[in-house]
N, C-alpha and C. Protein backbone atom coordinates (compact mmCIF):
# COMPACT_ATOMS: atom_id res chain seq x y z
N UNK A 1 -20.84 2.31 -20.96
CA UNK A 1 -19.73 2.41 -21.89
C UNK A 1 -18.42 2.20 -21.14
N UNK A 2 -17.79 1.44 -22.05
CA UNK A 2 -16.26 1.07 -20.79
C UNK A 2 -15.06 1.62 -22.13
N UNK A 3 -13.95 2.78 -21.26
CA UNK A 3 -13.28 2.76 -21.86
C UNK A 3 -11.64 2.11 -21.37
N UNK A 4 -10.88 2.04 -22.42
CA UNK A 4 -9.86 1.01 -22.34
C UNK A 4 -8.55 1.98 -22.32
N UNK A 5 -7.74 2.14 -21.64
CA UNK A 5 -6.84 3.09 -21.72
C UNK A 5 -5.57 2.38 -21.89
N UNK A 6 -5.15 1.29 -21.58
CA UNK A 6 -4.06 0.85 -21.91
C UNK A 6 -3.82 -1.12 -22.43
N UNK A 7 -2.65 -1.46 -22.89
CA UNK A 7 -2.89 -2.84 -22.88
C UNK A 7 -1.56 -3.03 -23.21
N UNK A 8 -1.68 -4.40 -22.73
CA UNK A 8 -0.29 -5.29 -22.36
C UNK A 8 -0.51 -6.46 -22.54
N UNK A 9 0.59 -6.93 -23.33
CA UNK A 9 0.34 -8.65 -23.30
C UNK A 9 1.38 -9.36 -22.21
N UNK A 10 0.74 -10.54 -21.58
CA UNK A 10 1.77 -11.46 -20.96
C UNK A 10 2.87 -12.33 -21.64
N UNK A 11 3.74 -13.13 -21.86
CA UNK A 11 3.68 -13.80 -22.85
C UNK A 11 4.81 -15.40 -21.36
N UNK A 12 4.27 -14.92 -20.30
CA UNK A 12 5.55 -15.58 -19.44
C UNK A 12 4.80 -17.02 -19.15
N UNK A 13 3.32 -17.12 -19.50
CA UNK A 13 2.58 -18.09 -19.28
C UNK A 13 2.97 -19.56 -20.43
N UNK A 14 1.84 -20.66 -20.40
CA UNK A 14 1.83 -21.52 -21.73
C UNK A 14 1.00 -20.86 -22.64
N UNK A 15 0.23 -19.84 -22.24
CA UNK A 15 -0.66 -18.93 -23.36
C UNK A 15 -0.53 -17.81 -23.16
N UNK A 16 -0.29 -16.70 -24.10
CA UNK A 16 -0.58 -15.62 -23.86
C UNK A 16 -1.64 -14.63 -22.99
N UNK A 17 -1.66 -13.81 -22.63
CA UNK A 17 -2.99 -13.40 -21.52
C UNK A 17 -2.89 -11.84 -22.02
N UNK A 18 -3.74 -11.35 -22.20
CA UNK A 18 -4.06 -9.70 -22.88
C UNK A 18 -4.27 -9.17 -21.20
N UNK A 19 -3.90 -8.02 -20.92
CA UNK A 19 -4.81 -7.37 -19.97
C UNK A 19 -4.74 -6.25 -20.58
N UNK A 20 -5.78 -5.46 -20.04
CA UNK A 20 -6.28 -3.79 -20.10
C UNK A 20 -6.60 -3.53 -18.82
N UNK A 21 -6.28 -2.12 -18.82
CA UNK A 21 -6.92 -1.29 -17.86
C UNK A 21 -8.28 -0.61 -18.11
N UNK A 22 -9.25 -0.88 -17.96
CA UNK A 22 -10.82 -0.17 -18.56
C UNK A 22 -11.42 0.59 -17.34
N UNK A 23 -12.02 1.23 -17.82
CA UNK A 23 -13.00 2.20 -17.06
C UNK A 23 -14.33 2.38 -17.33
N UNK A 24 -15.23 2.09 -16.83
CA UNK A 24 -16.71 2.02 -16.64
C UNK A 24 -17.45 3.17 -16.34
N UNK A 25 -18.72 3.61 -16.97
CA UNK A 25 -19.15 5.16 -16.50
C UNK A 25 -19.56 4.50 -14.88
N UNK A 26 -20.41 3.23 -14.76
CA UNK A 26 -20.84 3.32 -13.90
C UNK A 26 -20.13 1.88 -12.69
N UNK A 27 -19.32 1.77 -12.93
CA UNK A 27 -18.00 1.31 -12.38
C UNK A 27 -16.49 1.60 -12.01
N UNK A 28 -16.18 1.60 -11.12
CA UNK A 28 -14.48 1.96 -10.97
C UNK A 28 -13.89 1.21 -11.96
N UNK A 29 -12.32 1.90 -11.81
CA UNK A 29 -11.41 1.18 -12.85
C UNK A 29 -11.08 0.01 -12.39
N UNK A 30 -10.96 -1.04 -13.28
CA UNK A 30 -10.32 -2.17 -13.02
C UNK A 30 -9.12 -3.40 -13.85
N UNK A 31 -8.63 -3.79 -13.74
CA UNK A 31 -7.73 -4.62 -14.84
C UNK A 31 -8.62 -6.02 -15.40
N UNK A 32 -8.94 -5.91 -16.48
CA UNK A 32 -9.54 -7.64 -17.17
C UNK A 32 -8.37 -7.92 -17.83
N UNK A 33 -8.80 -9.49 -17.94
CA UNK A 33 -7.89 -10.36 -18.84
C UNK A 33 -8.46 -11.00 -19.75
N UNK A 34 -7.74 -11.61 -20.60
CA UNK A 34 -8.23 -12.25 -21.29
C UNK A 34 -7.15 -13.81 -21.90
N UNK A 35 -7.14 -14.94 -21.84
CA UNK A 35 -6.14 -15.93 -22.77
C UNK A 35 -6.47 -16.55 -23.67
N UNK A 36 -7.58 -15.74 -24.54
CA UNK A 36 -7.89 -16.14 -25.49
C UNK A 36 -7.95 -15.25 -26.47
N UNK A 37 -6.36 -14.32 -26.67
CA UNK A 37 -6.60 -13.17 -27.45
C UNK A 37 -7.48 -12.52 -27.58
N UNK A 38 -8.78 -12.32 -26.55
CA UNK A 38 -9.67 -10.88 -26.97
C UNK A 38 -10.82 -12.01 -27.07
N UNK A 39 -11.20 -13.26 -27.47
CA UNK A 39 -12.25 -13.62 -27.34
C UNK A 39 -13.85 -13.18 -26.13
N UNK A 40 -12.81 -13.49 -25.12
CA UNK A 40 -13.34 -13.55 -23.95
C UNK A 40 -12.71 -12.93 -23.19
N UNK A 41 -13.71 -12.03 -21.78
CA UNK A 41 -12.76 -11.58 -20.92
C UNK A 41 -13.50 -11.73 -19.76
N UNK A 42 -12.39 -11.89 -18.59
CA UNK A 42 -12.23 -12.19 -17.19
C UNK A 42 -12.15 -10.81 -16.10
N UNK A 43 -13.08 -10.51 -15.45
CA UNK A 43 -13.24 -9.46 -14.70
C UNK A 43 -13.21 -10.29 -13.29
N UNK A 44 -11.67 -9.24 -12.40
CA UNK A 44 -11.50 -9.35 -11.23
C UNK A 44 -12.69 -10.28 -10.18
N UNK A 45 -12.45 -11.14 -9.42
CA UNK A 45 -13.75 -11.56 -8.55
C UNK A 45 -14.12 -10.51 -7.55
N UNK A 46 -12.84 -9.97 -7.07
CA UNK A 46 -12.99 -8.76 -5.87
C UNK A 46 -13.47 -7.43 -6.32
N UNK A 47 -13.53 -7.32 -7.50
CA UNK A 47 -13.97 -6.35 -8.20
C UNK A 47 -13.02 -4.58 -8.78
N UNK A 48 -13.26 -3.80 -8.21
CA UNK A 48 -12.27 -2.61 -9.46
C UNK A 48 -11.33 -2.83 -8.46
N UNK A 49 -10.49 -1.60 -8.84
CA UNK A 49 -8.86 -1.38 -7.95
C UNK A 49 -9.08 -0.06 -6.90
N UNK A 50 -9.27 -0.23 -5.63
CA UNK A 50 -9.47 1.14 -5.06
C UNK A 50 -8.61 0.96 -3.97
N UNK A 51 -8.86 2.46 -3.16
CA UNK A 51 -7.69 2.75 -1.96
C UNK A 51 -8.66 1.94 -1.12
N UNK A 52 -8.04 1.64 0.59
CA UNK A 52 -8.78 1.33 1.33
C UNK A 52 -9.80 2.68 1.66
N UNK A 53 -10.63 1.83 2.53
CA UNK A 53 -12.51 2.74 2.38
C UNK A 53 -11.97 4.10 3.44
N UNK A 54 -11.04 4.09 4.29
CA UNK A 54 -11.06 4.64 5.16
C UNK A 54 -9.50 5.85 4.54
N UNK A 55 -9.49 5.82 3.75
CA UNK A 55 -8.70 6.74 2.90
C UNK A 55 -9.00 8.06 2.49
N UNK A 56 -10.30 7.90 2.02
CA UNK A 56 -11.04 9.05 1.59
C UNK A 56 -10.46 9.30 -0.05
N UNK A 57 -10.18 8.54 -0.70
CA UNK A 57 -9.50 8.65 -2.08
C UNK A 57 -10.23 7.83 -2.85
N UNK A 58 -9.94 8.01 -4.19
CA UNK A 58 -11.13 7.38 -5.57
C UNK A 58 -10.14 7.19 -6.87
N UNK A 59 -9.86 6.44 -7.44
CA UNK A 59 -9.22 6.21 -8.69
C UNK A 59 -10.11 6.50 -9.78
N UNK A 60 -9.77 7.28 -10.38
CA UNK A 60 -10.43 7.58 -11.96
C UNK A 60 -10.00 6.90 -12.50
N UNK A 61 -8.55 6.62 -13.00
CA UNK A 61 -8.11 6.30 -14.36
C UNK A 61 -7.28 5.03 -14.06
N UNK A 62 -6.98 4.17 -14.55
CA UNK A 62 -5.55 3.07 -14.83
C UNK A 62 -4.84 3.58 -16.01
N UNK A 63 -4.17 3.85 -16.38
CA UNK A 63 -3.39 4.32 -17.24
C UNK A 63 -2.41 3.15 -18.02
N UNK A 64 -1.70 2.80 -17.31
CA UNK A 64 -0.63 2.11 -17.49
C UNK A 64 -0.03 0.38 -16.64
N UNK A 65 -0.53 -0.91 -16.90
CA UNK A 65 -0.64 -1.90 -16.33
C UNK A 65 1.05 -2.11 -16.59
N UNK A 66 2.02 -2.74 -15.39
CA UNK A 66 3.47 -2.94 -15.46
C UNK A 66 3.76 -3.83 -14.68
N UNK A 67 4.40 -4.83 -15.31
CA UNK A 67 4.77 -5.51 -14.44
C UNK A 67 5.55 -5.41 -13.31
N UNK A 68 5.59 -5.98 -12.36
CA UNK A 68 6.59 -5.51 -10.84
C UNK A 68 7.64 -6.48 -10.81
N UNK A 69 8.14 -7.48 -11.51
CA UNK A 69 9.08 -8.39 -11.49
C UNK A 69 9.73 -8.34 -12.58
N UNK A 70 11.19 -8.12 -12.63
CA UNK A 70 12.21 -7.82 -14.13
C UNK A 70 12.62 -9.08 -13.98
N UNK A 71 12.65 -9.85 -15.71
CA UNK A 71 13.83 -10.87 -15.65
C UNK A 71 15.29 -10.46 -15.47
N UNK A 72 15.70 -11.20 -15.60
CA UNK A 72 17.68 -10.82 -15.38
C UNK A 72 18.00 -12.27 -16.29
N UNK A 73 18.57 -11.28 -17.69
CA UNK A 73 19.19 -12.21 -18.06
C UNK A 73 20.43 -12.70 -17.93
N UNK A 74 20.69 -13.87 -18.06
CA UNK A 74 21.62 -14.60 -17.52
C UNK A 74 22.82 -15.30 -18.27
């Protein structure tokens, strides 16, 4: 069972792109996409989002996907 905790659309592309943050019972969290409004979705190649191994830390949740680059309008 995968649950979905948050979602965001792109819209900076030539197509729109959906992402979520989901969570897997038997998977870490990870971000999918999708540019086909929800048809289809695209899971990471590298796989979930974690700390490095030598951290000793574990992500439960994604909560909230944000972008890191503001436009400036002009």
């Amino acid at each position: 069972m995968n649950a979905v905790y948050a979602a965001a659309i792109d819209t900076r592309g030539p197509q729109p792109r959906v992402l979520v943050s989901a969570t897997s019972e038997h998977w870490a969290p990870s971000v999918i996409h999708s540019d086909d409004l929800g048809m289809t979705w695209a899971e990471p190649d590298d796989g979930s989002i974690a700390f490095p191994a030598d951290t000793d830390a574990s992500i439960e949740r994604l909560w909230r996907p944000r972008r890191t680059c503001r436009r400036t309008e002009t």
